[in-house]
N, C-alpha and C. Protein backbone atom coordinates (compact mmCIF):
# COMPACT_ATOMS: atom_id res chain seq x y z
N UNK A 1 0.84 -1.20 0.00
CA UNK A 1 0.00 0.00 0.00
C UNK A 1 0.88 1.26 0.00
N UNK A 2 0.78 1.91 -0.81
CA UNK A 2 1.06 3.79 -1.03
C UNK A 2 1.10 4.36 0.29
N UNK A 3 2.19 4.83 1.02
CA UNK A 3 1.86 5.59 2.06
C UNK A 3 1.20 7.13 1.62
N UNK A 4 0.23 7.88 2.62
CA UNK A 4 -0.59 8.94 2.01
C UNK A 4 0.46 9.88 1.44
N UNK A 5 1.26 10.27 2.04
CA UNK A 5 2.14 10.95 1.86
C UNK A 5 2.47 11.16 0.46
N UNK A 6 3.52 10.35 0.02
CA UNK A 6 3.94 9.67 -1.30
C UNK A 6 2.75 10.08 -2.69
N UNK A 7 1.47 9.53 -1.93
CA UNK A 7 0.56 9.71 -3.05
C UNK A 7 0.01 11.45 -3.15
N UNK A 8 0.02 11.79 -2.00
CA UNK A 8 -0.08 13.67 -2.16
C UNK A 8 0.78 14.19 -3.27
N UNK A 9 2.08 13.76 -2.61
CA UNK A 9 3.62 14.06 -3.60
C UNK A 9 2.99 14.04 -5.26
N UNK A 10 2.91 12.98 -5.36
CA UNK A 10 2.57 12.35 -6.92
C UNK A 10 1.25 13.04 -7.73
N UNK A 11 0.53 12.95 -6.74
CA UNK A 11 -0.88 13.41 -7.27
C UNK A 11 -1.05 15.03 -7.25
N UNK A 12 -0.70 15.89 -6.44
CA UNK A 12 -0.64 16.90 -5.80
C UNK A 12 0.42 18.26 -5.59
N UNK A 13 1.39 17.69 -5.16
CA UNK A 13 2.59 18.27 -4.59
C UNK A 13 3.33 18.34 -6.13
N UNK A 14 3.28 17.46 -7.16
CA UNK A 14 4.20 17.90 -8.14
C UNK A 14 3.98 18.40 -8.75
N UNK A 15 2.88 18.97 -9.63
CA UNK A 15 1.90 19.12 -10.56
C UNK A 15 2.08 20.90 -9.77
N UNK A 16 1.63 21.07 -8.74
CA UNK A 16 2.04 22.29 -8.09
C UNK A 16 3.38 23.43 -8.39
N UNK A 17 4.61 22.16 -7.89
CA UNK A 17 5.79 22.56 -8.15
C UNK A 17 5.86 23.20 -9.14
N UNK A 18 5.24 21.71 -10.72
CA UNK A 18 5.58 22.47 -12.23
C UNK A 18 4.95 24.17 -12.23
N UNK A 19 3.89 24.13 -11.87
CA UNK A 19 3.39 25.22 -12.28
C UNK A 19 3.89 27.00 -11.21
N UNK A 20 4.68 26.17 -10.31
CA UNK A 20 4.90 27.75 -9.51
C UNK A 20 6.55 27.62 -10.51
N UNK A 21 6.97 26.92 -10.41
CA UNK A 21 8.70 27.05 -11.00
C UNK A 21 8.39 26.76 -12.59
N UNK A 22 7.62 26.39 -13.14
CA UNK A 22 8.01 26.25 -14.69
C UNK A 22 8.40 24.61 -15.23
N UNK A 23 8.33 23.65 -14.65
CA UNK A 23 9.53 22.48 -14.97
C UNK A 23 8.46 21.93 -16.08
N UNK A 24 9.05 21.48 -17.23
CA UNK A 24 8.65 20.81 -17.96
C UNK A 24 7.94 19.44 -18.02
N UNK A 25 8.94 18.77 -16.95
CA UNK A 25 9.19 17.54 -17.19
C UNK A 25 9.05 17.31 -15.24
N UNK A 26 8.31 16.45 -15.14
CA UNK A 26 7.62 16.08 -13.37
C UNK A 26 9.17 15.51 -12.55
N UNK A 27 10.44 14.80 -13.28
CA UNK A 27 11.27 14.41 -12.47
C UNK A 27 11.84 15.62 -12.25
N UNK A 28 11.55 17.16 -12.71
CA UNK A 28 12.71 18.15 -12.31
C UNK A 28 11.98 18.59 -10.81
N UNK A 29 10.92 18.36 -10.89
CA UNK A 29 10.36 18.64 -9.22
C UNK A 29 11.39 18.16 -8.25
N UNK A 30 11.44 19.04 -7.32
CA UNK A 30 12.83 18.45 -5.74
C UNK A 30 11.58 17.10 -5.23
N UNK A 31 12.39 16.34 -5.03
CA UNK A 31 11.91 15.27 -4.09
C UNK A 31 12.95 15.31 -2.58
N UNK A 32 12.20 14.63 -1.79
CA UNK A 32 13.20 14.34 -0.20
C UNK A 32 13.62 12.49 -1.05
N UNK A 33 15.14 12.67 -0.52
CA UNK A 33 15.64 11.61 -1.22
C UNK A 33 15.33 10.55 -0.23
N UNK A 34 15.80 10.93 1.54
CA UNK A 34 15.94 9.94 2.42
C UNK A 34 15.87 11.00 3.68
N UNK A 35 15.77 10.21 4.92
CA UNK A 35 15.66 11.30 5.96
C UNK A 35 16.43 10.34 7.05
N UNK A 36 17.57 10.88 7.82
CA UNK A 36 18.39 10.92 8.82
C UNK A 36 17.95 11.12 10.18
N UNK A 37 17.41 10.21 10.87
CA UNK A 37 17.44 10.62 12.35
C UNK A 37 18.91 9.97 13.20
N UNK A 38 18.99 11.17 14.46
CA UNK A 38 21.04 11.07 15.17
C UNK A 38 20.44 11.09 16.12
N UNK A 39 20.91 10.47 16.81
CA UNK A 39 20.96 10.70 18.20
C UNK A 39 22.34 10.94 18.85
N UNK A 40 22.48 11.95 19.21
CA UNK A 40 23.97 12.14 19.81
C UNK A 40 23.94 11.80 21.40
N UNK A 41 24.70 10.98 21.73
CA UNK A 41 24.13 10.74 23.45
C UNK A 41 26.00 10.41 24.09
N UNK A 42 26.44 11.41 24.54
CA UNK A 42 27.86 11.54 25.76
C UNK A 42 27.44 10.22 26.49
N UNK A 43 26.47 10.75 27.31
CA UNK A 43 26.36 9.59 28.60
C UNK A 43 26.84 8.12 28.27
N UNK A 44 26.52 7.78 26.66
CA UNK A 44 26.70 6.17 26.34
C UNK A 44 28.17 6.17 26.78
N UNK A 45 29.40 6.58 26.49
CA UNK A 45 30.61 6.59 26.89
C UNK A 45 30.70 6.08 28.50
N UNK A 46 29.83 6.35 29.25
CA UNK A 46 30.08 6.22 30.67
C UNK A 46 28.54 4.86 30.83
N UNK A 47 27.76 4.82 30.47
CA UNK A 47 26.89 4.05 30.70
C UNK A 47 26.19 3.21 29.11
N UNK A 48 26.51 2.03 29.10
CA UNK A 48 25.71 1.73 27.62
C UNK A 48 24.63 0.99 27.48
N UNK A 49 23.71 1.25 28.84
CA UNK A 49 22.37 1.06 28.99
C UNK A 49 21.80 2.42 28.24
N UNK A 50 22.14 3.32 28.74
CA UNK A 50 21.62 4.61 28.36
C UNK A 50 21.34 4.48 26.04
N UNK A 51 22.65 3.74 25.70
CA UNK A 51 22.43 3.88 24.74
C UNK A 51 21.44 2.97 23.97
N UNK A 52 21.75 1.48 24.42
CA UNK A 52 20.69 0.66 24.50
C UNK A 52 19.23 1.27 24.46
N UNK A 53 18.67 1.90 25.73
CA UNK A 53 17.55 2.43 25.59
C UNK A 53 17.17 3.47 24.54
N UNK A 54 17.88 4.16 24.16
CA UNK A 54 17.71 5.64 22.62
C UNK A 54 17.54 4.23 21.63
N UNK A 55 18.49 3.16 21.48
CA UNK A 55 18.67 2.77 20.23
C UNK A 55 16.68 1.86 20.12
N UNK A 56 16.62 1.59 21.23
CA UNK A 56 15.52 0.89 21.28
C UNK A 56 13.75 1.95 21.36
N UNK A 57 14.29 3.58 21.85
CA UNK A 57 13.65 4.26 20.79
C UNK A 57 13.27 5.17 20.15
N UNK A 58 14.30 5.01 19.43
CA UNK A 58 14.39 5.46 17.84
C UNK A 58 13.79 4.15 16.66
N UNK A 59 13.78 3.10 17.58
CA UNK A 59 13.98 2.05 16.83
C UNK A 59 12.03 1.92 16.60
N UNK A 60 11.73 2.41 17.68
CA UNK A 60 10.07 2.48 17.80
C UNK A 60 9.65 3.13 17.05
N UNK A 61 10.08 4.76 16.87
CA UNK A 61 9.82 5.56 16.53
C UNK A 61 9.90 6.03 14.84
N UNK A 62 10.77 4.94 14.44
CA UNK A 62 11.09 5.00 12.93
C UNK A 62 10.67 3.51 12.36
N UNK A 63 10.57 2.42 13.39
CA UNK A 63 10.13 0.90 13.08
C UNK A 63 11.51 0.74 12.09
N UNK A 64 12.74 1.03 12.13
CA UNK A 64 13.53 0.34 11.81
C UNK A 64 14.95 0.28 12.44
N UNK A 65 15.76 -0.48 12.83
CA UNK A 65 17.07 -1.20 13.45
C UNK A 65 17.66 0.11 13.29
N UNK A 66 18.24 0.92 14.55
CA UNK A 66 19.16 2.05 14.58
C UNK A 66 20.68 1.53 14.19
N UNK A 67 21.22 2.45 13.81
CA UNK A 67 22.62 1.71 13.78
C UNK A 67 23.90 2.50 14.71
N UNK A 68 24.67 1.82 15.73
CA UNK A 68 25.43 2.69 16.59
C UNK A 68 26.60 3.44 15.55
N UNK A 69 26.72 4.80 16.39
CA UNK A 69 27.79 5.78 15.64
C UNK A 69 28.67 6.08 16.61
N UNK A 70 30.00 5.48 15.71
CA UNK A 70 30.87 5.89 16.84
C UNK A 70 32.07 6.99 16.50
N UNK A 71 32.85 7.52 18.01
CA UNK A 71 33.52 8.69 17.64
C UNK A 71 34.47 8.47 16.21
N UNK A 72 34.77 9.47 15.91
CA UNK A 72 35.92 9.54 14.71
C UNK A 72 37.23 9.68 14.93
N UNK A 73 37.07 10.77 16.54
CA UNK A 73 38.50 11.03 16.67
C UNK A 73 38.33 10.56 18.46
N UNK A 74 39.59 10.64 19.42
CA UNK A 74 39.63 11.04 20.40
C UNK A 74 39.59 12.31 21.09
N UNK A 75 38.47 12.32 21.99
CA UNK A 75 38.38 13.81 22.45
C UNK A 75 38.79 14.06 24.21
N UNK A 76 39.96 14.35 24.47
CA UNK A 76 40.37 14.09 25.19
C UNK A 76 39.40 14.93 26.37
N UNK A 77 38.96 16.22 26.53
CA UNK A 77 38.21 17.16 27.18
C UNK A 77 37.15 15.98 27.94
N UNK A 78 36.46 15.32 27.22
CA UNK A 78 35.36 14.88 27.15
C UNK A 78 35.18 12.91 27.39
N UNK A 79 37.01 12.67 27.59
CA UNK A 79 37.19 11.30 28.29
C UNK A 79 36.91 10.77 26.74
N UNK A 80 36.60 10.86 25.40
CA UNK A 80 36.03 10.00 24.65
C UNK A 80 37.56 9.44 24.12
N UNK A 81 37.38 8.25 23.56
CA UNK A 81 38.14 7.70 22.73
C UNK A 81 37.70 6.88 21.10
N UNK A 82 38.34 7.33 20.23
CA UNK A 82 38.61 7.02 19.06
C UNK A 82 37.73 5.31 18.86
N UNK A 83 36.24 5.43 18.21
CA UNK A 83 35.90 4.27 18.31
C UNK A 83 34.88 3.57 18.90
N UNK A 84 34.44 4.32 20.03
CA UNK A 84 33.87 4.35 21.31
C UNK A 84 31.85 5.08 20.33
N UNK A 85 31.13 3.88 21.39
CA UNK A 85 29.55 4.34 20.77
C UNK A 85 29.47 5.71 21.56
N UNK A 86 29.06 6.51 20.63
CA UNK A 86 28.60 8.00 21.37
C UNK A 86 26.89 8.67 20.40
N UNK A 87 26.31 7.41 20.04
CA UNK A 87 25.35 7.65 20.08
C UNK A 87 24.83 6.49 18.57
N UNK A 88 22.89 6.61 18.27
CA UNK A 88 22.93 6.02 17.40
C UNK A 88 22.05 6.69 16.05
N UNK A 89 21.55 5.80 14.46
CA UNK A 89 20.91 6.95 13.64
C UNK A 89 20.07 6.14 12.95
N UNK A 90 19.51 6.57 12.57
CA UNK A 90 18.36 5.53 11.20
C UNK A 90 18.62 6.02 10.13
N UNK A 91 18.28 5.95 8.98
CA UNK A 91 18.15 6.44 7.92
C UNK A 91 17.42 6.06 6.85
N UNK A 92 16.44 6.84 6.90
CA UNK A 92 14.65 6.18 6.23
C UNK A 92 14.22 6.59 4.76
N UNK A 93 14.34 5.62 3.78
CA UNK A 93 13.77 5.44 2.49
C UNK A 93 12.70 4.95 2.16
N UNK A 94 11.85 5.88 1.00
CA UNK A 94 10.73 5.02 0.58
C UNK A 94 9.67 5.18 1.42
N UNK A 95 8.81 4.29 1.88
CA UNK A 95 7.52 4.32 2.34
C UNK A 95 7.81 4.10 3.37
N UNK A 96 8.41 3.87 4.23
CA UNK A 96 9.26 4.13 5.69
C UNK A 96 9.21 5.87 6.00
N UNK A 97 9.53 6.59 4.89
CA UNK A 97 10.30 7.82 4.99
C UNK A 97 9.23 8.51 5.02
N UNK A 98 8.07 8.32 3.98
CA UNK A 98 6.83 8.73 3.83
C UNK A 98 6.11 8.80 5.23
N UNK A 99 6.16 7.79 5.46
CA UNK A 99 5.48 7.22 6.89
C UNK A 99 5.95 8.02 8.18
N UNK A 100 7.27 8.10 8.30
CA UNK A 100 7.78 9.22 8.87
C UNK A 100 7.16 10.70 8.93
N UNK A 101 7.60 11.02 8.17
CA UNK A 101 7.42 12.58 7.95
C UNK A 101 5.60 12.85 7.68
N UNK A 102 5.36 11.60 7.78
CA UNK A 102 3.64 11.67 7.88
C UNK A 102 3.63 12.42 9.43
N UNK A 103 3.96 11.19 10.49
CA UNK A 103 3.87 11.38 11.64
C UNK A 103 4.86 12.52 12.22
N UNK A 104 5.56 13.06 11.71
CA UNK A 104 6.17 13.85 12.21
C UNK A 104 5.38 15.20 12.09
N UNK A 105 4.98 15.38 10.90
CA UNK A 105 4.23 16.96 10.58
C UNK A 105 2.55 17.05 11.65
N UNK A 106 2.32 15.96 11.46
CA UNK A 106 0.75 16.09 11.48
C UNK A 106 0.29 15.37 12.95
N UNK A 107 1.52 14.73 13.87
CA UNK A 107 1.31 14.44 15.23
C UNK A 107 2.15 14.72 15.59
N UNK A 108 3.51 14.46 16.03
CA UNK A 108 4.59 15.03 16.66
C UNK A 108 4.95 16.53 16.80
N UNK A 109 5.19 17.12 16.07
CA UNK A 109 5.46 18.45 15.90
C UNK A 109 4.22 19.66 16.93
N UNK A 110 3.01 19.34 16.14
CA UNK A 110 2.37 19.63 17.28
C UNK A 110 1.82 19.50 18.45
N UNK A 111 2.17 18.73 18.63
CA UNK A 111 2.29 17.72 20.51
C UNK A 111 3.87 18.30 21.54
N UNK A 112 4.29 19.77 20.29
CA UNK A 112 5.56 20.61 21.53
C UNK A 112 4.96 21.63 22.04
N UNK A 113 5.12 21.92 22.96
CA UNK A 113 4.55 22.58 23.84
C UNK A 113 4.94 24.14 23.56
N UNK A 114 4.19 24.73 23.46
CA UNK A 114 4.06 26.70 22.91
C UNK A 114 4.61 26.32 21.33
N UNK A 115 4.23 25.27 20.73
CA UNK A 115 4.93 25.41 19.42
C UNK A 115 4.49 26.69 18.48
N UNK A 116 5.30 27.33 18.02
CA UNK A 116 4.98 28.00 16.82
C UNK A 116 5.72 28.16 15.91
N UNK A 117 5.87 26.88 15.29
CA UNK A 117 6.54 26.59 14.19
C UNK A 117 8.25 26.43 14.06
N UNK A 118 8.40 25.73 12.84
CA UNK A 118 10.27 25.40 12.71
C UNK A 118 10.66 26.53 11.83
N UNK A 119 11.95 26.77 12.46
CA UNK A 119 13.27 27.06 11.56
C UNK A 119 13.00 27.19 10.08
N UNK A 120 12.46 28.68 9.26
CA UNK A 120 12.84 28.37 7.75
C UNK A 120 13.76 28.56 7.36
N UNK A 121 14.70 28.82 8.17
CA UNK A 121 16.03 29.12 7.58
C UNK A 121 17.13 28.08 7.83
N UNK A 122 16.62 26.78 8.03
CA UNK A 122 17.39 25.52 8.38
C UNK A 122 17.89 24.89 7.36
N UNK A 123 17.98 25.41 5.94
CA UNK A 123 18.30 24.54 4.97
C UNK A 123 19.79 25.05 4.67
N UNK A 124 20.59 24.16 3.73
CA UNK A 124 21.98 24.75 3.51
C UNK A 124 21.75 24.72 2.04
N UNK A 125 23.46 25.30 1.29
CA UNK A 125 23.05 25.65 0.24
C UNK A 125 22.87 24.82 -1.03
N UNK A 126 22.53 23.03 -1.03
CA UNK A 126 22.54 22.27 -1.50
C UNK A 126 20.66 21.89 -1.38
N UNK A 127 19.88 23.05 -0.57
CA UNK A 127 18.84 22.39 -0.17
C UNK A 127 18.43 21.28 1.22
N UNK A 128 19.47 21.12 1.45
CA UNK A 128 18.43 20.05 2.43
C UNK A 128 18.11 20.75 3.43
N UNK A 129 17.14 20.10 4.32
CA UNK A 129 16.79 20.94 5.60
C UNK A 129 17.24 20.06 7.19
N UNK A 130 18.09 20.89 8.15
CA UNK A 130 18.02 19.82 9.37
C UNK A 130 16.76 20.77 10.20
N UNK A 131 16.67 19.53 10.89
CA UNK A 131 15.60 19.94 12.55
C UNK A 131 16.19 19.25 13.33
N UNK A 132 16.29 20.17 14.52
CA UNK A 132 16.64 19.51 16.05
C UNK A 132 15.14 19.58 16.89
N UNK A 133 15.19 18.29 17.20
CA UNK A 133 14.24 18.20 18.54
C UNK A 133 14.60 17.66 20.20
N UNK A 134 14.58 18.67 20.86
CA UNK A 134 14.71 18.54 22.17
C UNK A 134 14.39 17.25 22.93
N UNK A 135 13.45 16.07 22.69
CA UNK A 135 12.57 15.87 23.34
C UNK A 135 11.96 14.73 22.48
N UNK A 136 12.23 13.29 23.12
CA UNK A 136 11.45 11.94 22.35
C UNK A 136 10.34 11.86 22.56
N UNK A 137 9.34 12.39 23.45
CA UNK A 137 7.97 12.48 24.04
C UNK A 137 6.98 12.47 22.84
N UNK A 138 7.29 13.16 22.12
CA UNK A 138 6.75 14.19 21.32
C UNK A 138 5.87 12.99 20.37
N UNK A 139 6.76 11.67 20.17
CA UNK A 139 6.13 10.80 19.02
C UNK A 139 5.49 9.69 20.01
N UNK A 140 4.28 9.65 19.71
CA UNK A 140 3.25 8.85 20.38
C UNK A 140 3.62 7.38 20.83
N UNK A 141 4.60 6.83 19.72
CA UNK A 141 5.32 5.59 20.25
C UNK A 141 5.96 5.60 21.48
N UNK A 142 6.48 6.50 21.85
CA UNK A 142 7.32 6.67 23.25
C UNK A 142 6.49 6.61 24.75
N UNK A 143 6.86 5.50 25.52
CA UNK A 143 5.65 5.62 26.93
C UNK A 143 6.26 6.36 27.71
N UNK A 144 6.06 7.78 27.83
CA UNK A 144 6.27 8.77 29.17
C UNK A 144 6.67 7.86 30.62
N UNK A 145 5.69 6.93 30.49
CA UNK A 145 5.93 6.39 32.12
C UNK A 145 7.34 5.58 32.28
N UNK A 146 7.45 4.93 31.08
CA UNK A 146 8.65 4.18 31.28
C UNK A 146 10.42 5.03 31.28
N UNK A 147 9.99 6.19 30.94
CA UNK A 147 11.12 6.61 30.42
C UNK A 147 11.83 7.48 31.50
N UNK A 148 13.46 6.84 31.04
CA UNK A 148 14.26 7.24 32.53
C UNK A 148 14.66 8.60 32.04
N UNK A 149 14.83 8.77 30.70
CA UNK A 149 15.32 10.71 31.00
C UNK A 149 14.94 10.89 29.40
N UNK A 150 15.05 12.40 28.93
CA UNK A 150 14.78 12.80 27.98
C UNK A 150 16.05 12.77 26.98
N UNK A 151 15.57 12.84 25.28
CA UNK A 151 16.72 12.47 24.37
C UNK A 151 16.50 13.14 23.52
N UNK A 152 17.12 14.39 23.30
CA UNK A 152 17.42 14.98 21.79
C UNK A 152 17.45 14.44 20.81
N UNK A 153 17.00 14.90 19.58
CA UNK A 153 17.53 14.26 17.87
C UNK A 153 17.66 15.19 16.90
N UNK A 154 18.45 14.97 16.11
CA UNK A 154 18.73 15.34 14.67
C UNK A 154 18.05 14.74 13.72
N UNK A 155 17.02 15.70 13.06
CA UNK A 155 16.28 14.82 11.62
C UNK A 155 16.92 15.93 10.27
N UNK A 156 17.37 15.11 9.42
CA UNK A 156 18.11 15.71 8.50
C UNK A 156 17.36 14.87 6.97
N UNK A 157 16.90 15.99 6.33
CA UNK A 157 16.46 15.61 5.27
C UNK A 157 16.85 15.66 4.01
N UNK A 158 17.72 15.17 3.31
CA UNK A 158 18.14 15.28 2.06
C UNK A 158 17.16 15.15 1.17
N UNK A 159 17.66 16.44 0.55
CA UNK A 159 16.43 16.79 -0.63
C UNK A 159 17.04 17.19 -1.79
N UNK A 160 16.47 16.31 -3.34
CA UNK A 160 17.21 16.59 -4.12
C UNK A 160 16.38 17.85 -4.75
N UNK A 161 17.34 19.24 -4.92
CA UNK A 161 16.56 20.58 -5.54
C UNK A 161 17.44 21.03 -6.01
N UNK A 162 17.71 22.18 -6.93
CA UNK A 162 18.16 23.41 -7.43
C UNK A 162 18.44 24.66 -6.73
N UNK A 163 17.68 24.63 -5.44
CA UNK A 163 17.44 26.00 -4.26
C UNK A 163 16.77 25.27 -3.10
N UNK A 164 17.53 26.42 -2.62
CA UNK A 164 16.69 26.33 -0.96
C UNK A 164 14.88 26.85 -1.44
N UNK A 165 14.74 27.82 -1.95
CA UNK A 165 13.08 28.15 -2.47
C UNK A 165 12.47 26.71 -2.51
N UNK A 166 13.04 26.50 -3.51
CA UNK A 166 12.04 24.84 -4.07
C UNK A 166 12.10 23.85 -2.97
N UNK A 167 13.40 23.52 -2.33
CA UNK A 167 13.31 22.76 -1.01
C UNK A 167 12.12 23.47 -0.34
N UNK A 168 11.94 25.08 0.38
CA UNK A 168 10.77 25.10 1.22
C UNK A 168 9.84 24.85 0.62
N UNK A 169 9.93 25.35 -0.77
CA UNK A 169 8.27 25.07 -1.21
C UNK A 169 7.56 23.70 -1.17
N UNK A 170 8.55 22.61 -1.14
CA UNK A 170 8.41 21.27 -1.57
C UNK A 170 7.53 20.73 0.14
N UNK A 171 8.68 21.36 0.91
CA UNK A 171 8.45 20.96 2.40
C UNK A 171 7.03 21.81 2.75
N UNK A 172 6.50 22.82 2.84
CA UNK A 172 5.71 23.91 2.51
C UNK A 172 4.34 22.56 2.12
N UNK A 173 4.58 22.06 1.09
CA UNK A 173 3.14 21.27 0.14
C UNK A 173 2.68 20.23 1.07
N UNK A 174 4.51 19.86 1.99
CA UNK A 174 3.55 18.56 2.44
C UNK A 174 3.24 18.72 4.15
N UNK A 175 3.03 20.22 4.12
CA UNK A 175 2.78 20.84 5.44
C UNK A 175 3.53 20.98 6.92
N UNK A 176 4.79 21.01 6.40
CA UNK A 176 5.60 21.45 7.28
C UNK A 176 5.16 22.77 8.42
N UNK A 177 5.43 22.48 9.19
CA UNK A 177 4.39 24.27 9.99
C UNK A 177 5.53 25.31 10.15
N UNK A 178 5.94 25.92 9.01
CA UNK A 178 7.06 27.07 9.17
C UNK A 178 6.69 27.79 10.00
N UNK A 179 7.60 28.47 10.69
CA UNK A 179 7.03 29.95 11.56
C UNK A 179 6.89 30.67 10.86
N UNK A 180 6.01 31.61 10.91
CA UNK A 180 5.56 32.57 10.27
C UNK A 180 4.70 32.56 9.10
N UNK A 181 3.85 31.45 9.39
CA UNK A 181 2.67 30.91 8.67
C UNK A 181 3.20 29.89 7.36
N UNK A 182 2.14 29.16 6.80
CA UNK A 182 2.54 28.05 5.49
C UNK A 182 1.91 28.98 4.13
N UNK A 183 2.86 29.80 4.07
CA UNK A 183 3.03 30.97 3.05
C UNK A 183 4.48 31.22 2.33
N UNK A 184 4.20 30.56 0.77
CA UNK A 184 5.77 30.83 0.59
C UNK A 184 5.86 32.43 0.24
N UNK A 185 4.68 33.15 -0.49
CA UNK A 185 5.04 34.40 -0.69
C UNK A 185 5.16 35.37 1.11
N UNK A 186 6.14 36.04 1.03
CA UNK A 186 6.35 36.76 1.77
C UNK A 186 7.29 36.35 3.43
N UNK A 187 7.71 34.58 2.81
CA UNK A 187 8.04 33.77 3.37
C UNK A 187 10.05 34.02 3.47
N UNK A 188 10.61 33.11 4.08
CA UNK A 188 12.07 33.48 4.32
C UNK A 188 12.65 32.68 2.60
N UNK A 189 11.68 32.06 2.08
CA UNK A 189 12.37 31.57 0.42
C UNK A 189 12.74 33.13 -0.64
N UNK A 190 11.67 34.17 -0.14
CA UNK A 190 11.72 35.24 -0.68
C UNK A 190 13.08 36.14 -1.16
N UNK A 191 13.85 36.02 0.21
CA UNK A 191 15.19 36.36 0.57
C UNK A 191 16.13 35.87 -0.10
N UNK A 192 15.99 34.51 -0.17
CA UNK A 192 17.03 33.83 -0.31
C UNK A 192 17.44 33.87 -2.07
N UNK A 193 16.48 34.69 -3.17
CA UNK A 193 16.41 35.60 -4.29
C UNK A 193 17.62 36.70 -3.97
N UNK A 194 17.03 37.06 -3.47
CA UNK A 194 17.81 38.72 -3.23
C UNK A 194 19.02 38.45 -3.05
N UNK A 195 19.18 37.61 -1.86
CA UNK A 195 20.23 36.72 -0.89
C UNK A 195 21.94 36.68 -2.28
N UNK A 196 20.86 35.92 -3.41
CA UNK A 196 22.02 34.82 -4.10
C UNK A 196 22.55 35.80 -5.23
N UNK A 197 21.08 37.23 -5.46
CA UNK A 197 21.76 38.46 -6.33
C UNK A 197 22.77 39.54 -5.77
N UNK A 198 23.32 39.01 -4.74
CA UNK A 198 24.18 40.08 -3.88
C UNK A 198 25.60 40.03 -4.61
């Protein structure tokens, strides 16, 4: 089965694109290629229950096998050594990814408390967009009661585009809740025109 998502994209979301940008041809539309969730977690260095538990969920939270990441270098400040788990990541394709960013826009996101909206200025200059979230609570899979402490994440979305514009606009269709309303005119894509004629 089509996750809804996917089929918005196809049916909806591209057909859109052509007509605000011009594209001829439906593959020049930006698609999200894959999406990155990190968990960065210190404590695993000193305790690897702690990591155990993130890996187990993230593992809920995305329904697929996290994989541990370990340091690159030795950091001496910080006791780490070269090698050592300091946290773990998923990385979600396809109808997994769909499925994701289903639940992320349309339950998670607004289940933060005083939310008013993400970061439009989170993308770099290749297009993709990251989000940091404070806080595993947020995705309904997670049981509050069981949980011994709270866990930051990194969701990083690679998106294949031409501009940061077309990345928001793309993210924008499938209802991302920008701050400052789900308006690309008059929106922070506006800038980023002016931005690249400097």
């Amino acid at each position: 089965m089509v996750p809804r998502l996917e089929e918005t994209y196809r049916k909806n979301i591209i057909p859109a694109l052509k007509e605000k940008f011009g594209y001829k041809n439906s593959l020049q539309a930006p698609k999200i290629q894959k999406i990155v969730l990190n968990m960065g977690i210190g404590a695993a260095t000193q305790d690897i229950k702690i990591l155990e538990q993130a890996m187990e969920e993230l593992g809920l939270i995305t329904g697929q096998k996290p994989a541990i990441t370990r340091a690159k270098k030795a950091i001496a400040n910080f006791k780490i050594r070269k090698g050592v788990p300091v946290g773990c990541k998923v990385t979600l394709r396809g109808a997994r990814m769909y499925e994701f960013l289903d639940r992320l826009v349309n339950v998670a996101l607004p289940r933060i408390r005083d939310f008013r909206g993400i970061n439009a200025n989170s993308f770099d200059q290749k297009g993709n967009y990251s989000l940091g979230l404070k806080d595993q609570t947020i995705f309904p899979e997670i049981n509050v009661d069981r949980l011994p402490r709270t866990q930051g994440m990194d969701v990083i979305m690679q998106i294949r585009s031409n501009s940061r514009e077309e990345s928001y606009e793309l993210l924008r269709l499938f209802g991302m809740p920008f701050a400052g309303g789900n308006s690309a005119k008059g929106g922070p894509a506006d800038g980023w025109e002016k931005e690249a004629e400097r």
